[in-house]
C-alpha atoms as a PDB file:
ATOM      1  CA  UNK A   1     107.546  72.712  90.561  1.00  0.00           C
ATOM      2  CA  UNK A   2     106.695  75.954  91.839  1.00  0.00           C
ATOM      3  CA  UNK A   3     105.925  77.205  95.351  1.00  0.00           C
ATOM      4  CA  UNK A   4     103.809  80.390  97.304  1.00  0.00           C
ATOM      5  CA  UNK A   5     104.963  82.074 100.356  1.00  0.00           C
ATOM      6  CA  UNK A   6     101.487  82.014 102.679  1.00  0.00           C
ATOM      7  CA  UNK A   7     103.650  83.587 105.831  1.00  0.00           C
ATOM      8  CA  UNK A   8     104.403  86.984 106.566  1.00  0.00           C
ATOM      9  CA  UNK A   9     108.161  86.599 105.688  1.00  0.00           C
ATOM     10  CA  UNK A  10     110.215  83.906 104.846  1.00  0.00           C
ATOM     11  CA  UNK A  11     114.225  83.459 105.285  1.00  0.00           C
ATOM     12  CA  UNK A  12     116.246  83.281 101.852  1.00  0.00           C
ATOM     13  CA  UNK A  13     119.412  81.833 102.926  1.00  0.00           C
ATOM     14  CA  UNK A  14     122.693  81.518 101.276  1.00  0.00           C
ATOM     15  CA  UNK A  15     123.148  77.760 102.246  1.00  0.00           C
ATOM     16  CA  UNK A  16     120.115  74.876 103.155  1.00  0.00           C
ATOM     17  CA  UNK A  17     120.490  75.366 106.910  1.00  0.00           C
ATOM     18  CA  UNK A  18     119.482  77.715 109.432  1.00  0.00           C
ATOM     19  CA  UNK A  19     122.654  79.520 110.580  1.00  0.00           C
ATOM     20  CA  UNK A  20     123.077  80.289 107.268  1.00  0.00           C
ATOM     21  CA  UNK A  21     123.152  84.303 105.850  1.00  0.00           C
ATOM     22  CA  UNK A  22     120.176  85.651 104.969  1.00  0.00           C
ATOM     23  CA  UNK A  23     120.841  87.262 101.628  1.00  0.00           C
ATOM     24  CA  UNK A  24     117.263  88.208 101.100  1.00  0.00           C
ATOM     25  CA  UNK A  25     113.075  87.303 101.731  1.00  0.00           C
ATOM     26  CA  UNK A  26     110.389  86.399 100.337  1.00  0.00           C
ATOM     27  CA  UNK A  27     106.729  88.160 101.487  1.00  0.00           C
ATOM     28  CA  UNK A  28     103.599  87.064 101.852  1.00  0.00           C
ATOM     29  CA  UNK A  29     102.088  86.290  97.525  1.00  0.00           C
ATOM     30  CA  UNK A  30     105.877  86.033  96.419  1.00  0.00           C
ATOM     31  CA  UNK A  31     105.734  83.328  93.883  1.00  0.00           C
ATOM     32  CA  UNK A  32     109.228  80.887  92.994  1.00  0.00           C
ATOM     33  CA  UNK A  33     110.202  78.250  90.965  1.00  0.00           C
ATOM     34  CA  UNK A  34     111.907  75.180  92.697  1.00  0.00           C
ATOM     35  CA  UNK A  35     114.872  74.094  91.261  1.00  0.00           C
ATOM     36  CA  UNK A  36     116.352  71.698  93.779  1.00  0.00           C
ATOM     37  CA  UNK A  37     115.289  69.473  97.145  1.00  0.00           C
ATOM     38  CA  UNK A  38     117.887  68.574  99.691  1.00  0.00           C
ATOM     39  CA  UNK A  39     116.691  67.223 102.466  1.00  0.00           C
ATOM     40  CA  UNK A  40     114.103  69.666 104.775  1.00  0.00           C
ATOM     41  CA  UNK A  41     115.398  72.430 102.512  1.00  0.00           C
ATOM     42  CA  UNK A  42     114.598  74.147  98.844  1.00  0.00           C
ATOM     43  CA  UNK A  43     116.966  75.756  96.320  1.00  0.00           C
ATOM     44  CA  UNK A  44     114.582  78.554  94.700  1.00  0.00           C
ATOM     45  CA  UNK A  45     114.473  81.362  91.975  1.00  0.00           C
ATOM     46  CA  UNK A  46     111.759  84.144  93.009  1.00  0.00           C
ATOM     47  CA  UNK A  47     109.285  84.968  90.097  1.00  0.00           C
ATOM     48  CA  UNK A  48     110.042  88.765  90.747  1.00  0.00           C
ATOM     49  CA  UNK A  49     113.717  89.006  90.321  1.00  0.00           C
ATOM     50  CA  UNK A  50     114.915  86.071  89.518  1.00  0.00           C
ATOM     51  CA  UNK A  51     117.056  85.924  93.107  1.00  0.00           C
ATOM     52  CA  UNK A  52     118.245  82.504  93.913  1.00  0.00           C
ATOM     53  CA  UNK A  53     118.648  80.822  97.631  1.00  0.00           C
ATOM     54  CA  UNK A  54     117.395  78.686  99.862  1.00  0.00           C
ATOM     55  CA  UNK A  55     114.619  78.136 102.201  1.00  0.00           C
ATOM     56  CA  UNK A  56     112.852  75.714 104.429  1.00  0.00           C
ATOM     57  CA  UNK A  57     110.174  72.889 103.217  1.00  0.00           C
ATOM     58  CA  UNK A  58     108.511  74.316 106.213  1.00  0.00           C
ATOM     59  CA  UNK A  59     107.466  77.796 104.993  1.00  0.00           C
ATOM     60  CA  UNK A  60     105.939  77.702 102.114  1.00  0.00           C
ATOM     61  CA  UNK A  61     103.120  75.943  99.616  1.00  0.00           C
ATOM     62  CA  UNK A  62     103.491  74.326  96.339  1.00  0.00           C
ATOM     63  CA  UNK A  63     101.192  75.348  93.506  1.00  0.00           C
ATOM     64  CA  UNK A  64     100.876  74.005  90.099  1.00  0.00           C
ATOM     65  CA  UNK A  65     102.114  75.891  86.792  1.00  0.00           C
ATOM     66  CA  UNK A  66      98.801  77.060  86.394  1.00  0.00           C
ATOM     67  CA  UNK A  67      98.253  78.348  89.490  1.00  0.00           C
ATOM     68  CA  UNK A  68     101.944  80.188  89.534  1.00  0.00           C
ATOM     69  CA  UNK A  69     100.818  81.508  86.272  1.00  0.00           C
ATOM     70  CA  UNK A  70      97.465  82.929  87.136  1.00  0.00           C
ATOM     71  CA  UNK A  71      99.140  84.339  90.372  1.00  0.00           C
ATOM     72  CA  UNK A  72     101.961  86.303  88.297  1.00  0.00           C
ATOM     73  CA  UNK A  73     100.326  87.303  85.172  1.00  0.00           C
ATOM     74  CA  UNK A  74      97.239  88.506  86.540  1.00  0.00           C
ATOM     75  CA  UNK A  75      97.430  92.651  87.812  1.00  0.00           C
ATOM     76  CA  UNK A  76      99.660  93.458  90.873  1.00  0.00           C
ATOM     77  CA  UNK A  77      97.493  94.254  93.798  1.00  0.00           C
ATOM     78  CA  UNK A  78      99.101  95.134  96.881  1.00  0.00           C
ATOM     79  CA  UNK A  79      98.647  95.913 100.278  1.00  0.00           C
ATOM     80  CA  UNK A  80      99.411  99.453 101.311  1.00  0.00           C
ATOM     81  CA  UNK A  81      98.522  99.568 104.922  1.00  0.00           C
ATOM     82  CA  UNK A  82     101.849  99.240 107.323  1.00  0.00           C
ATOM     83  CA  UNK A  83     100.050  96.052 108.598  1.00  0.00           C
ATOM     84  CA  UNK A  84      97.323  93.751 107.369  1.00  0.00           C
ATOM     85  CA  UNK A  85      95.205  91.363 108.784  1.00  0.00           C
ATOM     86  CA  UNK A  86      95.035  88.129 106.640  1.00  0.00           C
ATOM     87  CA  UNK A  87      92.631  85.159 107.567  1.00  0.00           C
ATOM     88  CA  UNK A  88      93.849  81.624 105.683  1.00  0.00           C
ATOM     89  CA  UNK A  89      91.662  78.191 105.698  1.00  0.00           C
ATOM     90  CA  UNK A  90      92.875  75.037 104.711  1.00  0.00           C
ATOM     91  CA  UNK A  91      90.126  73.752 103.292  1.00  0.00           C
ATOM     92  CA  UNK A  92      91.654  70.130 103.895  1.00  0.00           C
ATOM     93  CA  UNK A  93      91.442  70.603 107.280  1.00  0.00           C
ATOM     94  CA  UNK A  94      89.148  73.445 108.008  1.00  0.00           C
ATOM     95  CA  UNK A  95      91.930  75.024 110.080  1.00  0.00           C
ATOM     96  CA  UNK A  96      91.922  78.480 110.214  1.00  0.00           C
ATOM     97  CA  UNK A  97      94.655  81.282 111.232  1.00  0.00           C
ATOM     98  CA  UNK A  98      94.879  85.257 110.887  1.00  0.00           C
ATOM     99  CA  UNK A  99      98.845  86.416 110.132  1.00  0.00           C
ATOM    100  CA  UNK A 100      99.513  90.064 109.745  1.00  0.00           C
ATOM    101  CA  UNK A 101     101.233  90.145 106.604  1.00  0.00           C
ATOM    102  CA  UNK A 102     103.505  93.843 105.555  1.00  0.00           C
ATOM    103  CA  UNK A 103     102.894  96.746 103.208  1.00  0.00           C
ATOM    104  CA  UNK A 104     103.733  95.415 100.019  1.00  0.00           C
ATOM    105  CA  UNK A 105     101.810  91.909 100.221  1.00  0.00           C
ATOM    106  CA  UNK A 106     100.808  90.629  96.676  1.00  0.00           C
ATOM    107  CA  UNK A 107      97.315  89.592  96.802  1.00  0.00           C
ATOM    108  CA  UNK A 108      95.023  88.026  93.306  1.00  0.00           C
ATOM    109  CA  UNK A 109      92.178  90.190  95.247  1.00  0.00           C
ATOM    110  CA  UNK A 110      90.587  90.310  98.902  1.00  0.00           C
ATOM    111  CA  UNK A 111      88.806  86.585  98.888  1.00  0.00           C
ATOM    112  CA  UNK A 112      90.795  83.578  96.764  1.00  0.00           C
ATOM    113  CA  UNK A 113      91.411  80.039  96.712  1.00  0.00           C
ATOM    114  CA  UNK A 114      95.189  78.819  95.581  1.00  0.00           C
ATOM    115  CA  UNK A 115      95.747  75.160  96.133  1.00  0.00           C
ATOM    116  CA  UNK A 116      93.858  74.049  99.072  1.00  0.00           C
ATOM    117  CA  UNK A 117      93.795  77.249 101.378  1.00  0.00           C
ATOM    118  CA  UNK A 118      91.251  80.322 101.164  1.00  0.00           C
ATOM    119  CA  UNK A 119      93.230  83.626 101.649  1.00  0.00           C
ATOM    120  CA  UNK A 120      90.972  86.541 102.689  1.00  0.00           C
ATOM    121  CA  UNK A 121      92.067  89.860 103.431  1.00  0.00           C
ATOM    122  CA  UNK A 122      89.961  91.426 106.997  1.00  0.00           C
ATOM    123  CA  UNK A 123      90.842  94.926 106.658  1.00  0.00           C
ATOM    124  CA  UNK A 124      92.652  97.530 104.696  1.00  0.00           C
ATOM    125  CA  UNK A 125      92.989  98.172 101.107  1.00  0.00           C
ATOM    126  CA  UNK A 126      94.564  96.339  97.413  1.00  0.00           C
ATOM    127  CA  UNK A 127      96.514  99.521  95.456  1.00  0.00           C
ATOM    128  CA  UNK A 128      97.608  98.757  91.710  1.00  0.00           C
ATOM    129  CA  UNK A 129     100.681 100.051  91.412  1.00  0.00           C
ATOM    130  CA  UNK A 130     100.934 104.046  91.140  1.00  0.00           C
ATOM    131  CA  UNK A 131     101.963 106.572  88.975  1.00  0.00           C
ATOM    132  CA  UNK A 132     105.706 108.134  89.914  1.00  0.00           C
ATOM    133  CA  UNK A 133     105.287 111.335  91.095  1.00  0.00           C
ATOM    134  CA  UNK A 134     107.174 112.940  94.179  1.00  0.00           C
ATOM    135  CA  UNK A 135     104.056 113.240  96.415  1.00  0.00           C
ATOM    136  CA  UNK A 136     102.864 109.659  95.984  1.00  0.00           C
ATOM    137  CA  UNK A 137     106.912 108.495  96.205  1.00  0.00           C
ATOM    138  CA  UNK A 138     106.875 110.466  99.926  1.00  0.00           C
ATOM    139  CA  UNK A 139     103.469 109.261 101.017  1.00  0.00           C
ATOM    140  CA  UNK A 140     104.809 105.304 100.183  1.00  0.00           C
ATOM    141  CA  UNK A 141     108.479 105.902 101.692  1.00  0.00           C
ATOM    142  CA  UNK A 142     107.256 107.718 104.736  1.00  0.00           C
ATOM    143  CA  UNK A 143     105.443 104.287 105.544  1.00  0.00           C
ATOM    144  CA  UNK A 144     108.529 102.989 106.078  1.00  0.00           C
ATOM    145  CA  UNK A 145     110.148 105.824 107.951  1.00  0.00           C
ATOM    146  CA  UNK A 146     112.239 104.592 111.259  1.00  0.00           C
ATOM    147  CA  UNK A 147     111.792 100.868 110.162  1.00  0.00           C
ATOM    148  CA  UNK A 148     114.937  98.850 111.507  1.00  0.00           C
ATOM    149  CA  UNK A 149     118.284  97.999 109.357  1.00  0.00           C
ATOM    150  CA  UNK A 150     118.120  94.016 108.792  1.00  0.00           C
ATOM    151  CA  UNK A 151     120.367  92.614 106.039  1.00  0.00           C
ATOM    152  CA  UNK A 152     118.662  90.682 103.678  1.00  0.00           C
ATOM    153  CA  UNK A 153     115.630  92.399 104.946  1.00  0.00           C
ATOM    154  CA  UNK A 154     112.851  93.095 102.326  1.00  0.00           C
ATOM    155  CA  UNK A 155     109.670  93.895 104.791  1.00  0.00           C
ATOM    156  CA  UNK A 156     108.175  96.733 107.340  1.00  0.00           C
ATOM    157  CA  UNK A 157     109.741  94.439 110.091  1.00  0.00           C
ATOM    158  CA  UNK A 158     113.127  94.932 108.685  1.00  0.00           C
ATOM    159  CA  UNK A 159     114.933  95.912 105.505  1.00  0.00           C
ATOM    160  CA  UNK A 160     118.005  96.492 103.612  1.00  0.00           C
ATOM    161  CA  UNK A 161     119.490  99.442 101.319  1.00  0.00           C
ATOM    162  CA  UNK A 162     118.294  97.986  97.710  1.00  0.00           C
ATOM    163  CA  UNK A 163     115.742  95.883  99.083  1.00  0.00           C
ATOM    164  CA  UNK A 164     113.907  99.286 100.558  1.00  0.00           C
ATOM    165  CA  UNK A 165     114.646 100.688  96.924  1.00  0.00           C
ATOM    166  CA  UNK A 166     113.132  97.119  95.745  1.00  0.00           C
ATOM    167  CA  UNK A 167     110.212  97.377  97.353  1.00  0.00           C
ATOM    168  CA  UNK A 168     109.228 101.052  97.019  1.00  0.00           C
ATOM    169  CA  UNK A 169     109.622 100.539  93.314  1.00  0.00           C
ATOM    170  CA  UNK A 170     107.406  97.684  92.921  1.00  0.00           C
ATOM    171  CA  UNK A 171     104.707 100.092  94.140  1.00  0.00           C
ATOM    172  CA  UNK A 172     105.322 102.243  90.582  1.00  0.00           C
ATOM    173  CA  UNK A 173     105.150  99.169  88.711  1.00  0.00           C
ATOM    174  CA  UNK A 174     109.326  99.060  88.507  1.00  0.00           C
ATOM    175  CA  UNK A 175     110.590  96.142  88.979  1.00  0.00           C
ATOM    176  CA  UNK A 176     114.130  96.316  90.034  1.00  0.00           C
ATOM    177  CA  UNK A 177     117.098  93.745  90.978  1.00  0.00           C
ATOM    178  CA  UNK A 178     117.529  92.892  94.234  1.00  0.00           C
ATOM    179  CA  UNK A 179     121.091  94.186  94.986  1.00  0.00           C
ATOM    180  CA  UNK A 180     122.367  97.108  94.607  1.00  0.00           C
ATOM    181  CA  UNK A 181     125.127  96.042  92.349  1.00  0.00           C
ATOM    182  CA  UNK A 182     122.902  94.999  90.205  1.00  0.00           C
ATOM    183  CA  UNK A 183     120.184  97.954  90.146  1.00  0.00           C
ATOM    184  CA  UNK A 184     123.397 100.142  89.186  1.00  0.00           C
ATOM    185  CA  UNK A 185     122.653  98.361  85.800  1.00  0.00           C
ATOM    186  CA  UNK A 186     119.425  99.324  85.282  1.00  0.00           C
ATOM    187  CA  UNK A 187     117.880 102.838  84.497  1.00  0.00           C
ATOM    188  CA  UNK A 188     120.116 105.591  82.831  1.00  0.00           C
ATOM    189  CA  UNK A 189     122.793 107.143  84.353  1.00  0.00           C
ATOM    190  CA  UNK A 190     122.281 111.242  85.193  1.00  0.00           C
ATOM    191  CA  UNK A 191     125.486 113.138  84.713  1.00  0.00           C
ATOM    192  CA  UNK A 192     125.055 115.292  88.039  1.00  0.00           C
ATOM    193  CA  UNK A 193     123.029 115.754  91.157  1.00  0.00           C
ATOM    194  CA  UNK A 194     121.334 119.127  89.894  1.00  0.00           C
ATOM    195  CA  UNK A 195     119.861 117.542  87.870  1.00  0.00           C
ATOM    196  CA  UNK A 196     118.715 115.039  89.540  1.00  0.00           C
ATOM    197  CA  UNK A 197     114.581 114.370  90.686  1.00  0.00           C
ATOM    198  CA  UNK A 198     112.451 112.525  92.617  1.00  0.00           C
ATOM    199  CA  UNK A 199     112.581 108.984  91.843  1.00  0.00           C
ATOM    200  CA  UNK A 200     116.181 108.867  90.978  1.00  0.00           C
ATOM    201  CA  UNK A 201     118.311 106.135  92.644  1.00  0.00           C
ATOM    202  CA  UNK A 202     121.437 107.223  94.289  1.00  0.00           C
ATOM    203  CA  UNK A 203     124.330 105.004  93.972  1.00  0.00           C
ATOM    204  CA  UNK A 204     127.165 104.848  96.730  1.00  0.00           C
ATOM    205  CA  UNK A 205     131.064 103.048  96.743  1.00  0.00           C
ATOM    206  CA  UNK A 206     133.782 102.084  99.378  1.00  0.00           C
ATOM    207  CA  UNK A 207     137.197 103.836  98.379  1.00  0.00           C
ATOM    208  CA  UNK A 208     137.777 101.260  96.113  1.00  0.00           C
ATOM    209  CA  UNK A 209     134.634 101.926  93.862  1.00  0.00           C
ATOM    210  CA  UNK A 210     133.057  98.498  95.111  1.00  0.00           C
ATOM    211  CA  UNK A 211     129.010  99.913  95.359  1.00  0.00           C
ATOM    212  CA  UNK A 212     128.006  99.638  98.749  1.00  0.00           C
ATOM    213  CA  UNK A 213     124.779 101.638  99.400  1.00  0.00           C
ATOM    214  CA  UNK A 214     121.478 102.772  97.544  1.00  0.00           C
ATOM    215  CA  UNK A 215     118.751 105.699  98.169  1.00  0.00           C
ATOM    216  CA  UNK A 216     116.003 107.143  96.892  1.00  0.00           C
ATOM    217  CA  UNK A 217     116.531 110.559  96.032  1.00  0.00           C
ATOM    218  CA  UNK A 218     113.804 112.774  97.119  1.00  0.00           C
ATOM    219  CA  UNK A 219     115.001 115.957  95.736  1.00  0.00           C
ATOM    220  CA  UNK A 220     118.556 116.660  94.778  1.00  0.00           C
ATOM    221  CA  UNK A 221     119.122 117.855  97.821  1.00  0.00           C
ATOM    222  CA  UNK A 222     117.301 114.975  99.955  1.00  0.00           C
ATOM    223  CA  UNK A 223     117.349 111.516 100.382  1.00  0.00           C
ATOM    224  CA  UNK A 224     115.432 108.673 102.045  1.00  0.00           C
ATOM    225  CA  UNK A 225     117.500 105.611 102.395  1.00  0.00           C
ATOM    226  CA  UNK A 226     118.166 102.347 104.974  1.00  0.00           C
ATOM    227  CA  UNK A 227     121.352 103.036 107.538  1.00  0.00           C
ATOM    228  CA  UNK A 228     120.689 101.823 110.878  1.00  0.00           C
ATOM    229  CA  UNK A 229     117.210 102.290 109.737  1.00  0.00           C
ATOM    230  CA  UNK A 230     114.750 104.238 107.053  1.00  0.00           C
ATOM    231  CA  UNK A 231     115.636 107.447 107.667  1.00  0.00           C
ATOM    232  CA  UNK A 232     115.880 111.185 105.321  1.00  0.00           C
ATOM    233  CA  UNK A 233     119.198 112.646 105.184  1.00  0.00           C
ATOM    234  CA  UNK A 234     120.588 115.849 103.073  1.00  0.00           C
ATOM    235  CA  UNK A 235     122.731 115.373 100.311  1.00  0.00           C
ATOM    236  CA  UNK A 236     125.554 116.864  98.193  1.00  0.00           C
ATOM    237  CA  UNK A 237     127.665 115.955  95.268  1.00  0.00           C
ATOM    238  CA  UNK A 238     130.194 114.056  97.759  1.00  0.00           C
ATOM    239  CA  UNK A 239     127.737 112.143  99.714  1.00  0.00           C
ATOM    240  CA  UNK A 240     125.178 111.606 102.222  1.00  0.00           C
ATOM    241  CA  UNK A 241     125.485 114.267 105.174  1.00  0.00           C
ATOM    242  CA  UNK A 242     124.203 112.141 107.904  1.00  0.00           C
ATOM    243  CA  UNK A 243     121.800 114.222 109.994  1.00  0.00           C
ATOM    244  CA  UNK A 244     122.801 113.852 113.621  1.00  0.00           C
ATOM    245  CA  UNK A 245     126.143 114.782 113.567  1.00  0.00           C
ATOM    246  CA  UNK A 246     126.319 116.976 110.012  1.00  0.00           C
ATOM    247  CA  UNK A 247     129.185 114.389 108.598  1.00  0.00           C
ATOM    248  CA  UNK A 248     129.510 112.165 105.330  1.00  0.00           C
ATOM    249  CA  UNK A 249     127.888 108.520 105.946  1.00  0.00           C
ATOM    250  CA  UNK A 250     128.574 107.639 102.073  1.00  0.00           C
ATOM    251  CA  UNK A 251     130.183 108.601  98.999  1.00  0.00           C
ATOM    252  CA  UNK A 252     128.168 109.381  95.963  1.00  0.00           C
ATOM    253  CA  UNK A 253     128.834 107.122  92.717  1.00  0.00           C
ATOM    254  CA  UNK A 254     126.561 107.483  90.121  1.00  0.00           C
ATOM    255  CA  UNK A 255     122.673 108.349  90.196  1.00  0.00           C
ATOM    256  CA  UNK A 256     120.409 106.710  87.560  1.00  0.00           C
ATOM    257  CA  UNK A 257     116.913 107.516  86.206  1.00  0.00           C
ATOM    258  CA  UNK A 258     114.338 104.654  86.122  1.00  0.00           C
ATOM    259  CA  UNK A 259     111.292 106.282  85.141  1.00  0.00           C
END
């Protein structure tokens, strides 16, 4: 079985109940495969990264293999205003609602049918994904500038280190891991911050070399990341140099090339 999230943002918890952690989300067009039922709740895989958790029967649609197919293999199309208006009819019912879904918003194109509902996009614009370069990687992150710290977060409403780094990726047709454990495996490793570019993922570690941060290095002197919330910060070949107060926020591990 396989499922479609038609909301703006759904939960991915660790456990099938609501207090649970929210180790990550899915957005509006994410696909998922449905591996389990347990009561109101579903055990799922995302199509994108292969994550794994659980959310509620509640939030989302199920589609059939061909539909998840058509929905995955066709050309990413995204949304690249901060906001966008999104009108959905059950055609069942002839029930309609509007949801503002965020930036990043897989869509097949502006007017579709999946299932039983009719998504239509009212406003704004479908990118395909973008070549890297650094003034295109500063127009996308600056969209996200000043947006909140939320763990598990993967949206304009609220993100988290790697899934920022997640998300800003999947507009240059790079699709990375969710944590940042586990983007430390991809790319290639760059021996030292001069020679480091735009693009290039910055890597950070507690004392005892567990990694516990990512950013998006800007320049190799500069670098946009999620700490309290999306913000730019200098950088040097110990850390980040947090801007308010001139001192180190994180120590620098490793920076890797993905493009």
């Amino acid at each position: 079985m396989y499922g479609l999230c038609i909301l703006s943002v759904i939960p991915l918890r660790s456990e099938p109940k609501e207090a649970s952690e929210q180790i990550s989300q899915l957005i509006f067009g994410d696909t998922f495969a449905i591996i389990e039922e347990k009561s109101e709740w579903a055990f799922i895989e995302l199509t994108f990264d292969n994550y794994k958790g659980w959310i509620s029967k509640k939030q989302y649609i199920e589609i059939t293999q061909e539909e998840h197919f058509v929905l995955t293999k066709s050309k990413p199309l995204y949304t690249s205003w901060p906001i966008t208006r999104v009108k959905i009819e059950n055609l069942k019912t002839s029930k309609t609602h509007t949801i503002n879904v965020p930036i990043g918003s897989r869509l097949l194109s502006k007017s579709y049918r999946v299932n039983s509902y009719k998504i239509e996009m009212l406003e704004g614009d479908l990118i395909s994904p973008l070549k890297i370069s650094k003034q295109n990687l500063e127009e996308i992150t600056n969209l996200f500038d000043r947006v909140p710290y939320l763990w598990g977060g993967k949206s304009i409403f609220g993100i988290d280190c790697s899934g920022f780094s997640q998300t800003i990726f999947k507009f240059f047709n790079k699709n990375l891991l969710r944590d940042a454990s586990m983007q430390i495996t991809q790319g290639e490793k760059i021996a030292n911050l001069s020679q480091a570019k735009a693009g290039d993922l910055a890597f950070f570690s507690s004392e005892s070399g567990k990694i516990t941060h990512v950013g998006i290095l800007l320049s190799n002197s500069k670098i946009i990341h999620a700490s309290g919330f999306v913000r730019i910060d200098r950088i040097d070949e110990k850390g980040i140099i947090r801007e308010e107060d001139k001192t180190y926020s994180h120590k620098l591990f490793q920076i890797n090339r993905y493009f």
